[in-house]
PDB file of N, CA and C in Angstrom:
ATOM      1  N   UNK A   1      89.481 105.801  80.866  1.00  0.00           N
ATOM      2  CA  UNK A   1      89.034 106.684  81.923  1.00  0.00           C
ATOM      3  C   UNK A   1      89.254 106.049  83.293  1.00  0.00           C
ATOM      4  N   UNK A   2      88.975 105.242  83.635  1.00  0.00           N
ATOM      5  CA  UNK A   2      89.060 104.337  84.159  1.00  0.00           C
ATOM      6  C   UNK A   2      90.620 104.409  85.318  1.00  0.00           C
ATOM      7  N   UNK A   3      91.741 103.915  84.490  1.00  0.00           N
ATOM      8  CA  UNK A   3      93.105 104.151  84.338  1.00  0.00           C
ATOM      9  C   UNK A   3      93.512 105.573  85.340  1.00  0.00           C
ATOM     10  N   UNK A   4      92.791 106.425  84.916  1.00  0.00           N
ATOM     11  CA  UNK A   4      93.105 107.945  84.739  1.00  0.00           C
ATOM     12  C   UNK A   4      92.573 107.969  86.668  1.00  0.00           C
ATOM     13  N   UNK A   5      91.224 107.801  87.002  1.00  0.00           N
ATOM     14  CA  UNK A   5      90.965 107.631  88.205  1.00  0.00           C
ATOM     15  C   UNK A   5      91.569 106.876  88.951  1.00  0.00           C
ATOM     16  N   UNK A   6      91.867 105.871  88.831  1.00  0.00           N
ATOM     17  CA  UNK A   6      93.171 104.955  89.302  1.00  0.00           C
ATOM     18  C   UNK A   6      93.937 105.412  89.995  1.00  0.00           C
ATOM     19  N   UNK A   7      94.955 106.029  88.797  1.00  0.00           N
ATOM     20  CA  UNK A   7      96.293 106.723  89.029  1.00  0.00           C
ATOM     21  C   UNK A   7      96.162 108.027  89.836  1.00  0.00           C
ATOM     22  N   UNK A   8      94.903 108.755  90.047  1.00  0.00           N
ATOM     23  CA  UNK A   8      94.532 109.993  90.549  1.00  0.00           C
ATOM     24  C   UNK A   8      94.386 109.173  92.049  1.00  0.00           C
ATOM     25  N   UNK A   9      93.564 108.221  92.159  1.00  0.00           N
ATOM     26  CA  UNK A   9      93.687 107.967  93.756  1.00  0.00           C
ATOM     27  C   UNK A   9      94.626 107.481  93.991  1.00  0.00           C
ATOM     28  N   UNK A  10      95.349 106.872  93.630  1.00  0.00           N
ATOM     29  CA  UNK A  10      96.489 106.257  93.960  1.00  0.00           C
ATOM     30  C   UNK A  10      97.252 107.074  94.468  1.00  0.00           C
ATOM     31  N   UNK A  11      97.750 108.430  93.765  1.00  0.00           N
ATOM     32  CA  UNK A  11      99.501 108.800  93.132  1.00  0.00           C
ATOM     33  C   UNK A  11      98.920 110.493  93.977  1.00  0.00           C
ATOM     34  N   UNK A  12      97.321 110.702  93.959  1.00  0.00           N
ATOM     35  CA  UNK A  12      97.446 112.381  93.764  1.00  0.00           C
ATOM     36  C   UNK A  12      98.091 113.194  94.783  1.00  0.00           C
ATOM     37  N   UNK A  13      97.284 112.248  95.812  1.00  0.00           N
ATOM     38  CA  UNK A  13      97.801 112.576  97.148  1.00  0.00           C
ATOM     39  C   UNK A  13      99.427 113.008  97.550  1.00  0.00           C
ATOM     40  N   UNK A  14     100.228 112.206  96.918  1.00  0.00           N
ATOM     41  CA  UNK A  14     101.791 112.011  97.008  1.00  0.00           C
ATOM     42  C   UNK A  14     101.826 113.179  96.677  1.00  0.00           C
ATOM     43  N   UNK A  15     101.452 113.781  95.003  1.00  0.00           N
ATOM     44  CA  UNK A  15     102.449 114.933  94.499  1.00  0.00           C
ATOM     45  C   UNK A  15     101.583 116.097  94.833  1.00  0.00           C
ATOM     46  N   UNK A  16     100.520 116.053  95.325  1.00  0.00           N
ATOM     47  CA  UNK A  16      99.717 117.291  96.183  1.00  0.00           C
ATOM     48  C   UNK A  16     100.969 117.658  97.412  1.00  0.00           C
ATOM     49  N   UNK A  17     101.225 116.562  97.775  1.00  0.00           N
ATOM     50  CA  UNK A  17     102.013 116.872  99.254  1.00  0.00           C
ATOM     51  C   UNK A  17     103.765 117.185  98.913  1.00  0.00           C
ATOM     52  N   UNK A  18     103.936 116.545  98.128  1.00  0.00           N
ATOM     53  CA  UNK A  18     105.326 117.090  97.168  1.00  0.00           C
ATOM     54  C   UNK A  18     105.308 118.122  96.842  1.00  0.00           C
ATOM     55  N   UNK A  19     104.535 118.741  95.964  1.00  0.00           N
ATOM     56  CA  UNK A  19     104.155 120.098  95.828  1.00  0.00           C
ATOM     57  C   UNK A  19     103.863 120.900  96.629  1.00  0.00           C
ATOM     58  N   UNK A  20     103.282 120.922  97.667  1.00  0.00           N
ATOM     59  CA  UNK A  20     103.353 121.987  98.505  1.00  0.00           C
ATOM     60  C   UNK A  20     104.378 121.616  99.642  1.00  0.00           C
ATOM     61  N   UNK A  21     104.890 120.713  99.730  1.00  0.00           N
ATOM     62  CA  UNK A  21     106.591 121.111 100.814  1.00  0.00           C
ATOM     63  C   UNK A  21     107.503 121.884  99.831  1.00  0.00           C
ATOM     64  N   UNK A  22     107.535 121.448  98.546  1.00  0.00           N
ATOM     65  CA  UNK A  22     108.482 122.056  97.192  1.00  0.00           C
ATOM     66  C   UNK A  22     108.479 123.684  97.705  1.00  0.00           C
ATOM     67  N   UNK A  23     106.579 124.335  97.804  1.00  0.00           N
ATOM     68  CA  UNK A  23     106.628 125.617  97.805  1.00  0.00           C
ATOM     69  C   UNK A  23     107.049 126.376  99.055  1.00  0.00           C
ATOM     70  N   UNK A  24     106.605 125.361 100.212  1.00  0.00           N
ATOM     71  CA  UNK A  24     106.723 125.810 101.428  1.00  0.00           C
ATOM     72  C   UNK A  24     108.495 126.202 101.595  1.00  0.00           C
ATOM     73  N   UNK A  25     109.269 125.256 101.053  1.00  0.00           N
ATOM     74  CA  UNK A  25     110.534 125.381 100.822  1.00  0.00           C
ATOM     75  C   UNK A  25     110.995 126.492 100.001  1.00  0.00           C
ATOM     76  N   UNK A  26     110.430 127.245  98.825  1.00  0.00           N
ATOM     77  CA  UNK A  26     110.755 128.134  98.039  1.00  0.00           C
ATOM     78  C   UNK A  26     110.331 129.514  98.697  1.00  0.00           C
ATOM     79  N   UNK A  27     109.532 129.426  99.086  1.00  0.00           N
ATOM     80  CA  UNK A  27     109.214 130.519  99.677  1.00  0.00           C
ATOM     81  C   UNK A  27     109.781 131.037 100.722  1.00  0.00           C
ATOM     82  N   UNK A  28     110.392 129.974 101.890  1.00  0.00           N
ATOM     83  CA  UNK A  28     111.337 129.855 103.139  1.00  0.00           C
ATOM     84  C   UNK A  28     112.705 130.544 102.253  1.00  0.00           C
ATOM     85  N   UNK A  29     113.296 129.991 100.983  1.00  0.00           N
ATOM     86  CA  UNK A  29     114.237 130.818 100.388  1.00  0.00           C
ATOM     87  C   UNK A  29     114.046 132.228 100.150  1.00  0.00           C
ATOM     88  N   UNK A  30     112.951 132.563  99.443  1.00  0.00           N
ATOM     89  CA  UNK A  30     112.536 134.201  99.572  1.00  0.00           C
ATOM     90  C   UNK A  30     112.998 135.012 101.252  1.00  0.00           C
ATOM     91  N   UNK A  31     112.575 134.288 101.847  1.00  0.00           N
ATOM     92  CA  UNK A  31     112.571 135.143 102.802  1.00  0.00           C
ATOM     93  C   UNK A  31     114.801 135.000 103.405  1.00  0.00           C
ATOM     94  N   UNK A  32     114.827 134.150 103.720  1.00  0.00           N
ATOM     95  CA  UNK A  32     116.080 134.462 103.776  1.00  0.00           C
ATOM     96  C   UNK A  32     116.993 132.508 103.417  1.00  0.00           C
ATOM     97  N   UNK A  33     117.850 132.727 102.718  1.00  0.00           N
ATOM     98  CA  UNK A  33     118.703 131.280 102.284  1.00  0.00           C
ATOM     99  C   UNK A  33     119.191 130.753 103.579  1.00  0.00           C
ATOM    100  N   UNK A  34     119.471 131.080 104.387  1.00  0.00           N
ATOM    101  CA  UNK A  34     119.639 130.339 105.538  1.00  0.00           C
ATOM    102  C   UNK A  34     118.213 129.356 106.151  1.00  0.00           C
ATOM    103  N   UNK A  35     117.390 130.770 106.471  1.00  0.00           N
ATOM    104  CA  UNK A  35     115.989 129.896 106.818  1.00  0.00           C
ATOM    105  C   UNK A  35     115.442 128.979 105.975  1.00  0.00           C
ATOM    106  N   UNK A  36     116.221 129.059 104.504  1.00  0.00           N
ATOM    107  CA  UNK A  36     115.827 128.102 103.724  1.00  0.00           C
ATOM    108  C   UNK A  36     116.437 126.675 103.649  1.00  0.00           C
ATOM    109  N   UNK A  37     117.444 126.615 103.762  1.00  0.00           N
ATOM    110  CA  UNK A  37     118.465 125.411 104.309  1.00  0.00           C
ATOM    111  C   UNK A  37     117.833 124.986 105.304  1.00  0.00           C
ATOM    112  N   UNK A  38     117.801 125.368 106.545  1.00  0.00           N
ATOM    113  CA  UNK A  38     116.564 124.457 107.755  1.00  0.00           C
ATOM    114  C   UNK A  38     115.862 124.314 106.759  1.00  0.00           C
ATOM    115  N   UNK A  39     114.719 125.059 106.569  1.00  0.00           N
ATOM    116  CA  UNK A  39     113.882 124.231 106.157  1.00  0.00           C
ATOM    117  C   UNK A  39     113.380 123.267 105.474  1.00  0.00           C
ATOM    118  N   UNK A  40     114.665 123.187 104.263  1.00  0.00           N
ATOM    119  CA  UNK A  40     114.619 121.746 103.443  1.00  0.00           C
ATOM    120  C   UNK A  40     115.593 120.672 104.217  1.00  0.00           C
ATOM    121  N   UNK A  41     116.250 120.811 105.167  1.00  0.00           N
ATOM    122  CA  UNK A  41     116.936 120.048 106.044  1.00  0.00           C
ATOM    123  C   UNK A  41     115.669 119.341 106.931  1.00  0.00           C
ATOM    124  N   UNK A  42     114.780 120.222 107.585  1.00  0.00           N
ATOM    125  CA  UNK A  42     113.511 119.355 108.004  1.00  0.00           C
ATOM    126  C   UNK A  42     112.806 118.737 106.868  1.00  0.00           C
ATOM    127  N   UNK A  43     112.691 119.274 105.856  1.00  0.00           N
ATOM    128  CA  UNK A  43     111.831 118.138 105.204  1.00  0.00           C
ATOM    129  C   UNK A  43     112.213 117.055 104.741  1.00  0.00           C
ATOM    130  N   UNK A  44     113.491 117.164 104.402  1.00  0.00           N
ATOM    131  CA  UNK A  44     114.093 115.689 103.885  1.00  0.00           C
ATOM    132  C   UNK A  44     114.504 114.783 105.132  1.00  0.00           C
ATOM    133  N   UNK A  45     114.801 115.556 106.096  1.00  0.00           N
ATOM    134  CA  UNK A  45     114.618 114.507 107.838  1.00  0.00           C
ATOM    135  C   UNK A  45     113.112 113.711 108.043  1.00  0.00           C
ATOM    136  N   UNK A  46     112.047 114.763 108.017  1.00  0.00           N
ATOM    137  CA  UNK A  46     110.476 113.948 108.115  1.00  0.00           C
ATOM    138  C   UNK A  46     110.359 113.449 106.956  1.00  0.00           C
ATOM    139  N   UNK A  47     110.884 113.649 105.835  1.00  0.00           N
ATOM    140  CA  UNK A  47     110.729 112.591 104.600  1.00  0.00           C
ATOM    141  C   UNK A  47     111.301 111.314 104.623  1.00  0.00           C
ATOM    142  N   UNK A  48     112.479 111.626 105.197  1.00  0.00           N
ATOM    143  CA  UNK A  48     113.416 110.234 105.517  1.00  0.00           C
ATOM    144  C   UNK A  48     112.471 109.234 106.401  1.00  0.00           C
ATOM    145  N   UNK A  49     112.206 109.956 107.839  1.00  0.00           N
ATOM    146  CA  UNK A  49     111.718 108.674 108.689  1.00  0.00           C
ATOM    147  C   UNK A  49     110.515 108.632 108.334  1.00  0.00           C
ATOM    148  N   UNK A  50     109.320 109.330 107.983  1.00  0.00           N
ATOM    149  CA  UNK A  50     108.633 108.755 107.006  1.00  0.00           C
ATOM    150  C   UNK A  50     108.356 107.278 105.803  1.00  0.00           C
ATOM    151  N   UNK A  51     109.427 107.301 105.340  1.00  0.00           N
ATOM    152  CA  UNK A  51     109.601 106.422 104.337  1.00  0.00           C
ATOM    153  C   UNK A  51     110.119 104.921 105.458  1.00  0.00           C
ATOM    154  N   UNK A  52     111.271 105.436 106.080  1.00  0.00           N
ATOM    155  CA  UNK A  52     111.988 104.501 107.114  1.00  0.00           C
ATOM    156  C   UNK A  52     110.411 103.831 107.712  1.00  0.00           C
ATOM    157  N   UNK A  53     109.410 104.430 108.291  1.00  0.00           N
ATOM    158  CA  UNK A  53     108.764 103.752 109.192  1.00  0.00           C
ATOM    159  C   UNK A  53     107.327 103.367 108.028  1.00  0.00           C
ATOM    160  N   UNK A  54     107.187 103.734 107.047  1.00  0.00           N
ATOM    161  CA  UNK A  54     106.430 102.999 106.117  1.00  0.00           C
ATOM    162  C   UNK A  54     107.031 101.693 105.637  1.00  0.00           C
ATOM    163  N   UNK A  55     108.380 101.703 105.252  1.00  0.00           N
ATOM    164  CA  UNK A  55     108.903 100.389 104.727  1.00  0.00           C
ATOM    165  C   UNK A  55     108.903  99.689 105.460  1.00  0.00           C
ATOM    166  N   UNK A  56     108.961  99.684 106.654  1.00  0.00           N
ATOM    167  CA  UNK A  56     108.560  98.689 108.049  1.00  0.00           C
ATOM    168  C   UNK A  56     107.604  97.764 108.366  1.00  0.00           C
ATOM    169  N   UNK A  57     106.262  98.836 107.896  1.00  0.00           N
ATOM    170  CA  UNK A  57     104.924  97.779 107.362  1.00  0.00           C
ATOM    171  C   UNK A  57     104.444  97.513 106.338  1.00  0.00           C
ATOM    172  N   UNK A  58     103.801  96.066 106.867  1.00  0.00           N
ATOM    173  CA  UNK A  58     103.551  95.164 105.379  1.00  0.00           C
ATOM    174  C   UNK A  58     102.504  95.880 104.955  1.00  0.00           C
ATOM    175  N   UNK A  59     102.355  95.319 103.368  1.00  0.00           N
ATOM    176  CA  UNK A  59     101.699  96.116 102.584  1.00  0.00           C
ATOM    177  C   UNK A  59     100.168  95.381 103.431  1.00  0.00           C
ATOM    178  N   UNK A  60      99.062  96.285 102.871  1.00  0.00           N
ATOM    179  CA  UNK A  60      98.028  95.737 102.856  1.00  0.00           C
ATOM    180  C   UNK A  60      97.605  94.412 102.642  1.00  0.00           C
ATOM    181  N   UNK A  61      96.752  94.206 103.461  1.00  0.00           N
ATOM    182  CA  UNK A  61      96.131  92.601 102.985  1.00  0.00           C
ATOM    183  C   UNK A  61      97.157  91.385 103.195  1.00  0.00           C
ATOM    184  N   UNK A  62      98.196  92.113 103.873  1.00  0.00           N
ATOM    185  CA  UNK A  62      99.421  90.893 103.850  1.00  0.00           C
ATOM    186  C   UNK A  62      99.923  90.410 105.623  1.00  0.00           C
ATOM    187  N   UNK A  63      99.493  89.687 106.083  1.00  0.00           N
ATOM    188  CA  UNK A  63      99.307  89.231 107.414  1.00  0.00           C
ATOM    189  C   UNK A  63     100.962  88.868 107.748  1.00  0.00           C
ATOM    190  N   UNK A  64     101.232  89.667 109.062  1.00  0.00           N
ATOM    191  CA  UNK A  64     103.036  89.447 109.825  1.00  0.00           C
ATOM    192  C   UNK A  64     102.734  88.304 110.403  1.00  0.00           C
ATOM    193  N   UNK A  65     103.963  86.739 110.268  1.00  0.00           N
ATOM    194  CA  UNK A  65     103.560  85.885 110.719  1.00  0.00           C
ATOM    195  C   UNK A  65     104.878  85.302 111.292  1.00  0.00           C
TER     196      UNK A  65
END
C-alpha cells in the first residue's frame, strides 16, 4: 500500500497534466485540424522548454557549488 501512495504522489500529477493537454488537443481537432496542429505545436513547444529549464536545476537536496 504503501508503494501505491508513493507512486500516486510522485507520478499523478504528471499524467493528470498529460491527460488533459492529450484532451485539450483532441478536442482542438474536433473543432477544426488546422486549429489542431497549433495547438499540439504549442504544447510540445511549452513541453519542450519546460523540460529544457527543469533539466537545468539540480535535483533536490543537492547544493550548486
Amino acid at each position: 500500500m504503501n508503494k501505491i501512495v508513493k507512486f500516486l504522489r510522485d507520478y499523478a500529477e504528471d499524467y493528470l497534466v498529460f491527460l488533459g493537454v492529450l484532451l485539450v488537443n483532441l478536442a482542438t481537432y474536433r473543432l477544426s485540424v488546422t486549429a489542431g496542429l497549433y495547438c499540439t505545436g504549442a504544447s510540445c513547444i511549452v513541453a519542450g522548454v519546460l523540460l529544457a529549464v527543469m533539466a537545468r536545476q539540480p535535483p533536490k537536496g543537492e547544493v550548486n557549488r
